[in-house]
Protein backbone atom coordinates (compact mmCIF):
# COMPACT_ATOMS: atom_id res chain seq x y z
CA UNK A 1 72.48 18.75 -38.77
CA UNK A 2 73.68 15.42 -37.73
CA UNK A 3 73.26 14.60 -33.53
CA UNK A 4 75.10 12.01 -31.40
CA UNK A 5 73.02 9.50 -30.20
CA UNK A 6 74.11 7.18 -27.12
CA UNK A 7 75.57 3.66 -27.94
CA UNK A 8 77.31 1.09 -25.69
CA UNK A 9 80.30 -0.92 -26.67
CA UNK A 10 78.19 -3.90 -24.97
CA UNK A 11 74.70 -4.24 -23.55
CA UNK A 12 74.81 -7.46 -22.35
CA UNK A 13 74.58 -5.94 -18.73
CA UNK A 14 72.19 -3.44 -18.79
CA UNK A 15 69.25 -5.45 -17.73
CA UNK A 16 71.55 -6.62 -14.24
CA UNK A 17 72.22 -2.68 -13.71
CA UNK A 18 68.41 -2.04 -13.58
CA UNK A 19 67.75 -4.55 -11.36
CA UNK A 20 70.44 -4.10 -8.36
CA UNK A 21 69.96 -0.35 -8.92
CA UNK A 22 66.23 -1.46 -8.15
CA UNK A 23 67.59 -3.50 -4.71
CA UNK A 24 70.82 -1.46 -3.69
CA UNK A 25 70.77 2.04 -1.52
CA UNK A 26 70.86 4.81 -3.55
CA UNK A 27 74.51 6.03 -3.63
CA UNK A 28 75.24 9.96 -3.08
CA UNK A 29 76.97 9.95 -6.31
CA UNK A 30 77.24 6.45 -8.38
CA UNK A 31 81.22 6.24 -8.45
CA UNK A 32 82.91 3.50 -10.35
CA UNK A 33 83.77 1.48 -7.19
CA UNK A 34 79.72 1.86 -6.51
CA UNK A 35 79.31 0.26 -9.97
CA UNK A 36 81.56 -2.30 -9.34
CA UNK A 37 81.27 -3.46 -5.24
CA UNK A 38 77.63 -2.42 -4.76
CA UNK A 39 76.21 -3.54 -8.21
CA UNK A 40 78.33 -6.10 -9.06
CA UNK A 41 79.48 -5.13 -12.73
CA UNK A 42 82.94 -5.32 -12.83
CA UNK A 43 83.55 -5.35 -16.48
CA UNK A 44 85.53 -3.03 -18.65
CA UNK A 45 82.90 -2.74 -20.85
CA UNK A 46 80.66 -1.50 -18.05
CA UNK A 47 82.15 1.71 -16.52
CA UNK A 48 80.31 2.95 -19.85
CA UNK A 49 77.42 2.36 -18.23
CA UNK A 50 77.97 5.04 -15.75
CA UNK A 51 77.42 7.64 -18.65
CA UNK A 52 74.84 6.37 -20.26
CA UNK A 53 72.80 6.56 -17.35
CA UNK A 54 73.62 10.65 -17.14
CA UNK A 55 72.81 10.14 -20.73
CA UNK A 56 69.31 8.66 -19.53
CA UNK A 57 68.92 11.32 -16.59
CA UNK A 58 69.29 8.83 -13.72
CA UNK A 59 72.40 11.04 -12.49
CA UNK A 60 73.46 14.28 -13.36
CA UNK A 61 77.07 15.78 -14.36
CA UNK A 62 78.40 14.95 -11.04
CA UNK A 63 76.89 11.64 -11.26
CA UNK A 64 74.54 12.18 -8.54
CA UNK A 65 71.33 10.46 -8.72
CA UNK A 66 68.31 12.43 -9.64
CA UNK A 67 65.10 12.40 -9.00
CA UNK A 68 64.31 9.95 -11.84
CA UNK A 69 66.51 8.13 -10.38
CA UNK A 70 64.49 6.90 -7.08
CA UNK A 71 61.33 5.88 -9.92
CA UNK A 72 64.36 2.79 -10.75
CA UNK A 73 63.27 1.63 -7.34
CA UNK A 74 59.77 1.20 -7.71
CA UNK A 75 57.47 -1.19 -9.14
CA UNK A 76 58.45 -3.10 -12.02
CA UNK A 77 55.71 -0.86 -14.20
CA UNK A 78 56.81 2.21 -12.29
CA UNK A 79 61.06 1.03 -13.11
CA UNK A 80 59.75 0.27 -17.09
CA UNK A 81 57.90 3.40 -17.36
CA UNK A 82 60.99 5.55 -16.47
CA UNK A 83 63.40 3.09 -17.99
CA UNK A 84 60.96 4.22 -21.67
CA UNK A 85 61.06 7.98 -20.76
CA UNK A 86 64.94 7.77 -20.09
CA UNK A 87 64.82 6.38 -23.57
CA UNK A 88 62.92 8.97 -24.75
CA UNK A 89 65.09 11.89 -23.79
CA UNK A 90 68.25 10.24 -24.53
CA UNK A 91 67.45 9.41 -28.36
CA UNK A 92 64.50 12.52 -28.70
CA UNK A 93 65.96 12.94 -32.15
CA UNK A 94 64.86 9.37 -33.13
CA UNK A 95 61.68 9.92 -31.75
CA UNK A 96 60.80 13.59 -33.35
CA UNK A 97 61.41 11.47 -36.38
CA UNK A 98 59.62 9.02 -35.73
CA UNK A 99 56.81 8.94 -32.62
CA UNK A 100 57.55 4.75 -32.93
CA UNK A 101 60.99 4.90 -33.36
CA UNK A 102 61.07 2.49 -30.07
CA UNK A 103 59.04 -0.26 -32.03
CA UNK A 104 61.66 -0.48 -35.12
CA UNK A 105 64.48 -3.08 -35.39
CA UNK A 106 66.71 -4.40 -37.96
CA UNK A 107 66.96 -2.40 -41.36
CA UNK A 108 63.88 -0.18 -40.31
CA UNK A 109 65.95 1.15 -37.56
CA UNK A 110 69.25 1.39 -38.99
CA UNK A 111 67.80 3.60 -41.34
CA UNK A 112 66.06 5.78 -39.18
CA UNK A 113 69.01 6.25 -37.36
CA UNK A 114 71.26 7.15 -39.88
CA UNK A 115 69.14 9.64 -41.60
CA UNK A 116 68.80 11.66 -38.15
CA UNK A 117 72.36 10.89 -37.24
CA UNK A 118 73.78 10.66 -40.37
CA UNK A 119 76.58 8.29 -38.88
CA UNK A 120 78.60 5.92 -41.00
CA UNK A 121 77.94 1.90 -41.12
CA UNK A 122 79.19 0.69 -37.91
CA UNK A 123 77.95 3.57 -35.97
CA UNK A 124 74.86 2.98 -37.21
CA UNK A 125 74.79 -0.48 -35.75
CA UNK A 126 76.77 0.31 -32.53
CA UNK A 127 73.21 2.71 -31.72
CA UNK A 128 70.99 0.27 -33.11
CA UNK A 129 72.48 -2.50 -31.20
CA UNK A 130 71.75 -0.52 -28.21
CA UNK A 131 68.71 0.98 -28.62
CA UNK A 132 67.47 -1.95 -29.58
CA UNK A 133 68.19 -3.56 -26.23
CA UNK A 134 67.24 -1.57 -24.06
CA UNK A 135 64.20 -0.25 -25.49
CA UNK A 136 63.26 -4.00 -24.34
CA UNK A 137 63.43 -3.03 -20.45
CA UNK A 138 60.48 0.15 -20.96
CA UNK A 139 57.43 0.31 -21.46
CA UNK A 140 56.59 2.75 -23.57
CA UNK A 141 52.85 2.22 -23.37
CA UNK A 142 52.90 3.57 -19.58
CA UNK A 143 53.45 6.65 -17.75
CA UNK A 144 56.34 7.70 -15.44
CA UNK A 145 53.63 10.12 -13.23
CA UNK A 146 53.08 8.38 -9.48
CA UNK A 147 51.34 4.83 -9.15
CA UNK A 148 47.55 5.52 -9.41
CA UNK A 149 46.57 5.36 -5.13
CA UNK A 150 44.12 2.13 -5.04
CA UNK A 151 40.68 3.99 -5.21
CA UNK A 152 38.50 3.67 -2.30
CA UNK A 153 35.90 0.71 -2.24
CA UNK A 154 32.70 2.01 -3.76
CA UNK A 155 29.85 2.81 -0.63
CA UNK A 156 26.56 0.89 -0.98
CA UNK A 157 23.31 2.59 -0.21
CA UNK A 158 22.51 -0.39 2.08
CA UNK A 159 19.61 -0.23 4.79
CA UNK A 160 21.96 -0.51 7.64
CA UNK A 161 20.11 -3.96 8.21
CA UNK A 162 23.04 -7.04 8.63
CA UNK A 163 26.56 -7.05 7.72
CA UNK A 164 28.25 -7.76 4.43
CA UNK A 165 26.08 -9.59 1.56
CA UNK A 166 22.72 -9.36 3.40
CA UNK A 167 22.35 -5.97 2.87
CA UNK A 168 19.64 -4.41 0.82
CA UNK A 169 20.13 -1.48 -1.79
CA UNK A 170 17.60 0.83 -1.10
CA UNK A 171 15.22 1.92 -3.82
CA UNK A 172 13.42 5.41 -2.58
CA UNK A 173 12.94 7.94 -5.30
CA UNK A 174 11.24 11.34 -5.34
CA UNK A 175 9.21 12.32 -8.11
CA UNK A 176 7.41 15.64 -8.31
CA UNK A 177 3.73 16.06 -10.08
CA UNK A 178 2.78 18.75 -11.20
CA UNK A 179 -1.63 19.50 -11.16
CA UNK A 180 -3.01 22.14 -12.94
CA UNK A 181 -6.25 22.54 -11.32
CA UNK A 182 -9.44 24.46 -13.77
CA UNK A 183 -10.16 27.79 -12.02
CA UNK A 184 -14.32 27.12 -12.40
CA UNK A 185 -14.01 23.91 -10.90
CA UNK A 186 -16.03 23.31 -8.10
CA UNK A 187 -14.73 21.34 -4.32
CA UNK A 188 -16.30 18.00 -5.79
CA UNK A 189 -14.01 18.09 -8.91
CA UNK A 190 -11.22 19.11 -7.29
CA UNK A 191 -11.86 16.57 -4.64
CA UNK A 192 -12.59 13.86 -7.61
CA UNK A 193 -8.54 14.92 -8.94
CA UNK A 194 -6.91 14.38 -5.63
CA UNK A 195 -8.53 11.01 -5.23
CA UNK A 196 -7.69 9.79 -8.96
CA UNK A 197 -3.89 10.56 -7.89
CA UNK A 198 -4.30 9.32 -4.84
CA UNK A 199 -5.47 6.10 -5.97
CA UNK A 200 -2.88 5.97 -8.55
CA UNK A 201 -0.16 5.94 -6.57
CA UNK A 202 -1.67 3.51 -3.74
């Protein structure tokens, strides 16, 4: 059954939408005049952009931002790894066929896409066109979950002696012996055991 699979009559500014989305407030619902006076794309070509992010999941059917949204304003990694997911929900048929499907160009791609969309020629290469860029702003590789917390620095076993490189790792063990003592044994041989331990240990 064939599906329809985003496509942009030009990409050119899809990396600048990323970015000032990344810098600019985030708008209670991301009009046209917030695409054009906030972000700065002005273009006729780019009120498309508008639904292709709803086609992402950045904003819903009222063009609200949504939750995946506010990961756009993150850390570059944290902005690539939901840029890829995005990705991956907008063309999931491309990627049930094919768990790579972001690592294909040219040919390779064009085929995929028109065996899962079964679209004609040129609607082939209007989706490959953009797939193709802007499967280069994710990183498929990461993980959209939270920014691991930096981990807390590892505590020494130190001696509490000095400050900083002076101190001393401290070496105490336990070990646990067990003697099995002869039950006719007399005081002197269980005297003689006690100091052979003794003595090994000194």
């Amino acid at each position: 059954m064939p599906v329809q699979l985003p496509y942009l009559s030009s990409y050119k500014n899809v990396s600048t939408l990323f970015e000032k989305i990344g810098t600019a407030k985030v708008p209670d619902s991301f009009t046209h005049s917030f695409l054009q006076n906030t972000i700065g794309l002005k273009g006729p070509n780019d009120r498309r952009l508008i639904p292709f992010l709803r086609d992402l999941g950045f904003i819903d059917t009222g063009n609200k931002p949504t939750p995946q949204y506010s990961l756009l304003k993150g850390s570059e990694m944290q902005r690539r790894a939901a840029i890829a997911e995005g990705i991956r929900n907008a063309y999931r048929p491309l990627f049930v066929a094919d768990q790579e499907a972001d690592t294909h160009r040219g040919k390779r791609l064009r085929k995929l896409i028109s065996k899962v969309a079964r679209t004609d020629a040129d609607m082939t290469a209007r989706i490959a066109t953009t797939f193709a860029a802007v499967t280069k702003l994710g990183d498929f590789k990461a993980t959209v979950a939270k920014e691991r917390p930096k981990k807390e620095p590892a505590r020494d076993n130190t001696d509490g002696e000095g400050d900083g490189a002076g101190r001393k790792l401290r070496t105490e063990f336990h070990c646990k012996i067990q003697v099995v003592l002869p039950s006719n044994g007399t005081e002197e041989v269980y005297l003689n055991i006690f100091n052979a331990i003794r003595k090994t240990f000194q």
